[in-house]
Protein backbone atom coordinates (compact mmCIF):
# COMPACT_ATOMS: atom_id res chain seq x y z
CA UNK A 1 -81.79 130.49 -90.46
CA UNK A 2 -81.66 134.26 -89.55
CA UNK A 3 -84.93 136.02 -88.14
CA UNK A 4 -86.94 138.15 -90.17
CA UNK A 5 -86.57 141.56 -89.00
CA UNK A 6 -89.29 142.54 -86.76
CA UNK A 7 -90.46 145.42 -84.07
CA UNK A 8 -90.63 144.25 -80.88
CA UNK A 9 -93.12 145.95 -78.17
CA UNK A 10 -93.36 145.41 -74.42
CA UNK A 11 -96.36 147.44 -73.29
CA UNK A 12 -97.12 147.41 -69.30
CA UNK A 13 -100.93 147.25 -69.41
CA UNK A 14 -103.66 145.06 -71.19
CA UNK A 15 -104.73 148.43 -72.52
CA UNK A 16 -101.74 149.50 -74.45
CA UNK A 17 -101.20 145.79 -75.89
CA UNK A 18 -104.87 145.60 -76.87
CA UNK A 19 -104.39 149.29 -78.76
CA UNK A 20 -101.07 148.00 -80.53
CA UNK A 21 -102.89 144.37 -82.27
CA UNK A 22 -105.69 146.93 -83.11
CA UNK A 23 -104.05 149.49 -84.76
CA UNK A 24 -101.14 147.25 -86.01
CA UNK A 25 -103.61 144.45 -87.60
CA UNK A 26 -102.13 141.81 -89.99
CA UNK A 27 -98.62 140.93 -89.14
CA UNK A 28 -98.82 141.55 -85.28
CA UNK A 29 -98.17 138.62 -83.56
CA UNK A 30 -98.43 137.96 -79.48
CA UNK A 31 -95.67 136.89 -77.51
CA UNK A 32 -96.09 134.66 -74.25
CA UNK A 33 -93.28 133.03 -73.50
CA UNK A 34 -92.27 132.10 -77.09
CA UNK A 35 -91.37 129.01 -76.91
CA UNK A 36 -93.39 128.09 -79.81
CA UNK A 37 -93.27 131.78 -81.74
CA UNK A 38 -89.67 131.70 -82.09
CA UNK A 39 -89.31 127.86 -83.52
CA UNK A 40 -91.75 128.62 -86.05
CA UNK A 41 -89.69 132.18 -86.85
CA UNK A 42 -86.52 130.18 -87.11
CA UNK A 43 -87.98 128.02 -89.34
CA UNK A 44 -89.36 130.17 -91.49
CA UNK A 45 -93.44 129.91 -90.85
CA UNK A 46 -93.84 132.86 -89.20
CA UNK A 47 -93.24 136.04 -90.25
CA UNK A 48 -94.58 138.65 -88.36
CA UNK A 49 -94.02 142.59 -88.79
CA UNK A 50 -94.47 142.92 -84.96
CA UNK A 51 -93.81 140.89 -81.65
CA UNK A 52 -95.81 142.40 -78.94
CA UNK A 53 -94.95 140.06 -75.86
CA UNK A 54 -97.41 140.45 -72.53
CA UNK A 55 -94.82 139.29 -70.06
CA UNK A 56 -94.51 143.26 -68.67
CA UNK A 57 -97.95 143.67 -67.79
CA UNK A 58 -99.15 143.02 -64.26
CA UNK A 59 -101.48 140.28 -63.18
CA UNK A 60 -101.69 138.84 -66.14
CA UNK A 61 -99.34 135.48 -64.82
CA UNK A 62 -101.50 135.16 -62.04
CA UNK A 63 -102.72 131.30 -60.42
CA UNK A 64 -105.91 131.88 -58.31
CA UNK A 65 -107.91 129.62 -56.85
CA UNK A 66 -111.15 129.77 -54.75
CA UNK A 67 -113.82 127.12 -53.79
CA UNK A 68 -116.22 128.77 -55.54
CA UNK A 69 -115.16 130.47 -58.36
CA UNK A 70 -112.69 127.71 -59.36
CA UNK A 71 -109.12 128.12 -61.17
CA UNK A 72 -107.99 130.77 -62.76
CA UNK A 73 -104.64 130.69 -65.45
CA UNK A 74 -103.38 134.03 -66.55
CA UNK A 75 -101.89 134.40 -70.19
CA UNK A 76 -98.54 134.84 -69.19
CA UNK A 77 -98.52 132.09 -66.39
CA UNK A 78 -95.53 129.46 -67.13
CA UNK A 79 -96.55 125.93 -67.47
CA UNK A 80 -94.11 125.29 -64.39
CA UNK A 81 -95.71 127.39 -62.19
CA UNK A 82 -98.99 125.79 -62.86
CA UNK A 83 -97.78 122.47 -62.66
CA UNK A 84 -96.30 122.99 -59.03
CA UNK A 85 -99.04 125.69 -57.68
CA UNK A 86 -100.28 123.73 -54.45
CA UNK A 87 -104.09 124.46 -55.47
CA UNK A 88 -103.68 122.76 -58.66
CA UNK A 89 -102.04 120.01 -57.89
CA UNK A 90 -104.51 119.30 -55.25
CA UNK A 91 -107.44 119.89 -57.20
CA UNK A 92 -106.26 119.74 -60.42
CA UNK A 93 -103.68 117.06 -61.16
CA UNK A 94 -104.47 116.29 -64.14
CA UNK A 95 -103.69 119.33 -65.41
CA UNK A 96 -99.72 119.14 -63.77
CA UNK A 97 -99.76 115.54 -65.34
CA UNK A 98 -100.21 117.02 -68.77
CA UNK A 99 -97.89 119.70 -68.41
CA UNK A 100 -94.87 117.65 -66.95
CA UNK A 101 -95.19 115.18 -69.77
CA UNK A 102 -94.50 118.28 -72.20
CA UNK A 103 -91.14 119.36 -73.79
CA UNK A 104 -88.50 119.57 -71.12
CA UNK A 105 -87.88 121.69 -68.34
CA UNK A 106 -86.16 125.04 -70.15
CA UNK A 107 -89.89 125.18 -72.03
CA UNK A 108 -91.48 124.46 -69.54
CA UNK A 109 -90.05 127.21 -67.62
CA UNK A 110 -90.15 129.58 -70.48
CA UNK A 111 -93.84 128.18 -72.20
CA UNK A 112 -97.74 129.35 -70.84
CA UNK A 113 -100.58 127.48 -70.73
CA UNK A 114 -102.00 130.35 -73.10
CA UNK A 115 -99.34 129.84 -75.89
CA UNK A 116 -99.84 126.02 -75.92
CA UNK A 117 -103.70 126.76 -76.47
CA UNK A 118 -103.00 129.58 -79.11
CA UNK A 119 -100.97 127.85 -80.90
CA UNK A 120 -103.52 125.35 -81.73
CA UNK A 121 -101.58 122.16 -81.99
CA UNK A 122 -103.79 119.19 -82.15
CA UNK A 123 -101.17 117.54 -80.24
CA UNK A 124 -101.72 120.17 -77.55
CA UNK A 125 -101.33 118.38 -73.99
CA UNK A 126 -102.91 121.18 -72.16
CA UNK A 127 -106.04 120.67 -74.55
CA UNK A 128 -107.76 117.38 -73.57
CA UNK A 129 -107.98 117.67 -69.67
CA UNK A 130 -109.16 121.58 -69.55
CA UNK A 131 -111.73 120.44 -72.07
CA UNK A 132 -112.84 117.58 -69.94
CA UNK A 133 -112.98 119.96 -66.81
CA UNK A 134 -114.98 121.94 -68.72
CA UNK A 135 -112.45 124.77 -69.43
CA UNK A 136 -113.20 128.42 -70.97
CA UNK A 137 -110.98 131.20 -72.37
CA UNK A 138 -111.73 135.03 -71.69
CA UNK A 139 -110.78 136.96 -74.89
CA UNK A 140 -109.81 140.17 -74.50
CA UNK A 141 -110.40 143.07 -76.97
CA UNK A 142 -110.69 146.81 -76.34
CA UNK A 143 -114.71 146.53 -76.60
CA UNK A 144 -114.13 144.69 -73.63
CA UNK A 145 -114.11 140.88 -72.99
CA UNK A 146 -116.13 137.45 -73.68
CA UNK A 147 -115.63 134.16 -72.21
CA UNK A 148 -115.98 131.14 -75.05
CA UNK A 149 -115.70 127.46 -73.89
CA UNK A 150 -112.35 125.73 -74.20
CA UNK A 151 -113.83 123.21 -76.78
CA UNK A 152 -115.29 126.05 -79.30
CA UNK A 153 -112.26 128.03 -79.43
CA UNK A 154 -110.12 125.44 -82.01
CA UNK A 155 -110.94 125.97 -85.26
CA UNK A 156 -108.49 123.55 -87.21
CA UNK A 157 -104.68 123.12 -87.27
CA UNK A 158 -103.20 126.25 -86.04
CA UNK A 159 -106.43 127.90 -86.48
CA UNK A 160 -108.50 129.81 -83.24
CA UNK A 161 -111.67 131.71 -82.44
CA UNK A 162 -109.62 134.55 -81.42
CA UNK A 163 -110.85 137.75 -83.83
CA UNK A 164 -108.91 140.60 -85.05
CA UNK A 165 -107.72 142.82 -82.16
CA UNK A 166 -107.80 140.18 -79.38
CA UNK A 167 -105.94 138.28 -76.97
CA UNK A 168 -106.38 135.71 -74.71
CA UNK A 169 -105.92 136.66 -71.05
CA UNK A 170 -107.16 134.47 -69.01
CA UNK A 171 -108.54 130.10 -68.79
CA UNK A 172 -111.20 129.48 -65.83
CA UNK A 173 -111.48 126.03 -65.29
CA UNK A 174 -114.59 125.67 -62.52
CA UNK A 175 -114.41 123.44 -59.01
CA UNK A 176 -114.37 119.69 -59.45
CA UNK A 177 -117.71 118.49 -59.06
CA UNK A 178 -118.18 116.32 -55.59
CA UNK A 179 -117.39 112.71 -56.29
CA UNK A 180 -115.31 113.68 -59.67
CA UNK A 181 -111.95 112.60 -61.12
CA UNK A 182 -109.92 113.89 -64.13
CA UNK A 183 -106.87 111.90 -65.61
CA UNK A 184 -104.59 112.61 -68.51
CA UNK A 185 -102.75 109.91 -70.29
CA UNK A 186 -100.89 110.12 -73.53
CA UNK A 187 -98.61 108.82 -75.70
CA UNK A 188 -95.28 109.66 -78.31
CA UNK A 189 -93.25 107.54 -80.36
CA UNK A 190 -90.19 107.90 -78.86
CA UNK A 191 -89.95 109.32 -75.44
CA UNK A 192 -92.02 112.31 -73.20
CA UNK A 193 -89.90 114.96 -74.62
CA UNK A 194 -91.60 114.65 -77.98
CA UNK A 195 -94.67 115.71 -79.61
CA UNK A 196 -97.69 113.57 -78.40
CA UNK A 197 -98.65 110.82 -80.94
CA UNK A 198 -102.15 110.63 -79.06
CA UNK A 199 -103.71 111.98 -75.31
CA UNK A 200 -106.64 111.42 -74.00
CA UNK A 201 -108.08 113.69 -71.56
CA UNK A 202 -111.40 112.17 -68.91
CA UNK A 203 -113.35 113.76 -66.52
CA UNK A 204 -115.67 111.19 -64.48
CA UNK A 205 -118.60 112.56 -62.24
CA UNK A 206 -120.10 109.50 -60.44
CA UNK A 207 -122.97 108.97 -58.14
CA UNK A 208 -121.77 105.96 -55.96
CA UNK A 209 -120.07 103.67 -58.67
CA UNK A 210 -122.46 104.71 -61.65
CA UNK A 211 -121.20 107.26 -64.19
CA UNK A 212 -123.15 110.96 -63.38
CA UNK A 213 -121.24 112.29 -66.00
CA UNK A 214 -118.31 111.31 -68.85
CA UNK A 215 -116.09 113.90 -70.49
CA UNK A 216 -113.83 111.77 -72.80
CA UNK A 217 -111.53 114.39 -74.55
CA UNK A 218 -108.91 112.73 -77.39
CA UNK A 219 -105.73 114.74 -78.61
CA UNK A 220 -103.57 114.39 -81.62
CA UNK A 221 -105.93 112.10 -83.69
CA UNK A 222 -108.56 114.83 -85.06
CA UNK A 223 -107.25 118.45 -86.56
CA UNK A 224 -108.76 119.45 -83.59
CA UNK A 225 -109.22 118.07 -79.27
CA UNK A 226 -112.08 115.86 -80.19
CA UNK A 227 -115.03 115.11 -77.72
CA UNK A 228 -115.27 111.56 -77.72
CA UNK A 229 -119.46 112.20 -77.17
CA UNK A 230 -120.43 108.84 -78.32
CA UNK A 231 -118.30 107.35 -75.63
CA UNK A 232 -119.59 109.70 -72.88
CA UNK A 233 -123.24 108.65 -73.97
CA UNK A 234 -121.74 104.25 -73.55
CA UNK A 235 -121.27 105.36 -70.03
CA UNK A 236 -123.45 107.83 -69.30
CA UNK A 237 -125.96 105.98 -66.29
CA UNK A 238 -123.55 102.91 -66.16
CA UNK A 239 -122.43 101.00 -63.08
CA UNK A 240 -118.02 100.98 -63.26
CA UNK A 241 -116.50 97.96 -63.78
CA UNK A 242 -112.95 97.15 -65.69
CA UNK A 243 -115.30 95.72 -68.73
CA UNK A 244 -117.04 98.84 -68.95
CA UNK A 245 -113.49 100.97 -69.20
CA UNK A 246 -112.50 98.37 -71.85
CA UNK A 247 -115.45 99.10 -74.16
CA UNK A 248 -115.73 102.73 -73.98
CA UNK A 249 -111.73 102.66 -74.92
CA UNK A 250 -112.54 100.60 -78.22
CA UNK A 251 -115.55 102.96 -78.60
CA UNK A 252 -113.48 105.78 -78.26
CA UNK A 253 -110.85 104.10 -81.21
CA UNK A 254 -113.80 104.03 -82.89
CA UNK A 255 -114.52 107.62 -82.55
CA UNK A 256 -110.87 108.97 -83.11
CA UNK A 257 -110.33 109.96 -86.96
CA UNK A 258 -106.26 110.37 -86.98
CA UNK A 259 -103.65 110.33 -90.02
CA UNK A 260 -100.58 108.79 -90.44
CA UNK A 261 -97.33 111.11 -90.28
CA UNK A 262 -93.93 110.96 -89.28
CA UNK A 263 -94.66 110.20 -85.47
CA UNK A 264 -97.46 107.79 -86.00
CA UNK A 265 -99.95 105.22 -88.40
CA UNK A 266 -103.06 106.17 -88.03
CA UNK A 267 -104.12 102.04 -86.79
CA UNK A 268 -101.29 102.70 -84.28
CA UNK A 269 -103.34 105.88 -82.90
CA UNK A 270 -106.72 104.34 -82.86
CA UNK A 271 -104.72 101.20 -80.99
CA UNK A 272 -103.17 103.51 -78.73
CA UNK A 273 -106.67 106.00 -77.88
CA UNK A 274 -108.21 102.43 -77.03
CA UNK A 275 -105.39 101.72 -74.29
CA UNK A 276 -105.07 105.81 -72.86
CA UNK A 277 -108.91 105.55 -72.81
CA UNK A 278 -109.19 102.85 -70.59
CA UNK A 279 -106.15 104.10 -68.21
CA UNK A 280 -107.41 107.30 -68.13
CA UNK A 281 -110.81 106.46 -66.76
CA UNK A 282 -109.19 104.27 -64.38
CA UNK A 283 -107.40 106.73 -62.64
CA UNK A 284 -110.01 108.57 -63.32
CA UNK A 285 -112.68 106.37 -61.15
CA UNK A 286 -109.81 105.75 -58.71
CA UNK A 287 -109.50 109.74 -58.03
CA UNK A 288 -113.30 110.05 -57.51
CA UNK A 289 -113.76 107.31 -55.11
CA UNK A 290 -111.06 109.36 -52.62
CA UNK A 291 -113.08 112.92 -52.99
């Protein structure tokens, strides 16, 4: 299928792109690194009058980290850069987990952390373990910027927080806690190249082998990353043992509310959120015991 004839832009500061969606309105679209933009444009389910891509303006691809302040993603960062950048993978990993079970190489070479969060997927890998680690989004707008957490900013299939005239710039995720560990796990019918079927996302906080804190984050069985809070409360004070991980995974099947498509039943998801559950909090546990 042929593209729709569009205008393209390439301003060279957050100023000028944040004037054009204003002024421009309905039928702007922003441009990351495409990846998913132009598949839905080939296919016909996007349409936009404008393509104003944010890949010319300075800074905003930056990976910062710092003890205190935590990590910092810019919007036009490339999901390989993240998932090598030394910081994350040392304090981080299971953020590069996520991202090197995504797509393939050429996307992930071409594809932001941003555009996989804009674009709203609830198959999104990135999704789950920035949730659990407590992730938030600055949105950008020329009245000047507000941070929203990760896990308020889906609204439903394809559907965002973000308001007319602005962009996301920017994901903090803050230091792991002392004695924490985040995993991500997840699942597809076929093989990692496609679509994730299901993904779990965990952050565990403990105090000696008892569960601090829980963040059990599920992906691809809700329209949106679902907080598995009923889980989190199961272990929530609890002393860790391999029984324990094997209940709050058949909680968290319990908790999961997916459909059946062309990639999965949904008894196969609830199945498979039971297993990732389990194996996620394992490594999980296993990661915290070495900080």
């Amino acid at each position: 299928m042929r593209l729709p004839k569009f205008d393209y832009f390439t301003p060279t500061s957050l100023e000028a792109a944040l004037t054009l969606i204003s002024e421009m309105g309905e039928g702007a679209h922003i441009l990351a690194g495409g990846t998913d933009v132009m598949v839905m444009m080939s296919h016909g389910r996007l349409k936009p009058k404008a393509l104003i891509a944010l890949q010319g303006i300075d800074g905003l691809n930056e990976i910062r980290f710092d003890a205190q302040n935590g990590l910092t993603i810019g919007a036009t960062a490339h999901l390989a850069d993240v998932a090598s950048h030394p910081d994350v993978l040392n304090h981080y990993p299971a953020l590069p987990t996520a991202i090197l079970h995504m797509a393939n190489v050429e996307v992930r070479n071409m594809g932001t952390v941003a555009g996989n969060l804009c674009n709203a997927a609830p198959s999104a890998d990135t999704a789950p373990p920035l949730i659990a680690m407590e992730a938030k989004v600055t949105l950008s707008s020329l009245n000047g910027e507000r941070q929203l957490p990760l896990d308020k900013f889906f609204r439903g299939p394809g559907l965002t927080a973000l308001e007319k005239g602005e962009i996301l710039t920017a994901i903090h995720v803050p230091p792991p806690p002392p004695s924490s560990g985040a995993s991500y796990k997840r699942i597809s019918a076929r093989c990692g190249v496609d679509i994730a079927a299901g993904g779990v996302g965990v952050m565990s906080v403990l105090d000696g082998e008892i569960f601090k804190q829980a963040r059990i984050v599920l992906g691809a069985v809700a329209p949106v990353p679902l907080r598995a809070t009923k889980t989190e409360a199961l272990l929530q004070g609890q002393t860790w043992s391999q029984e324990l991980a094997l209940k709050a995974g058949a909680k968290a099947a319990e908790e999961a509310k997916p459909i059946s498509d062309v990639r999965a039943s949904a008894e196969w998801r609830k199945k498979m959120v039971a297993v990732l559950t389990t194996r996620a909090l394992e490594e999980a546990y296993e990661r915290a015991t070495r900080r």
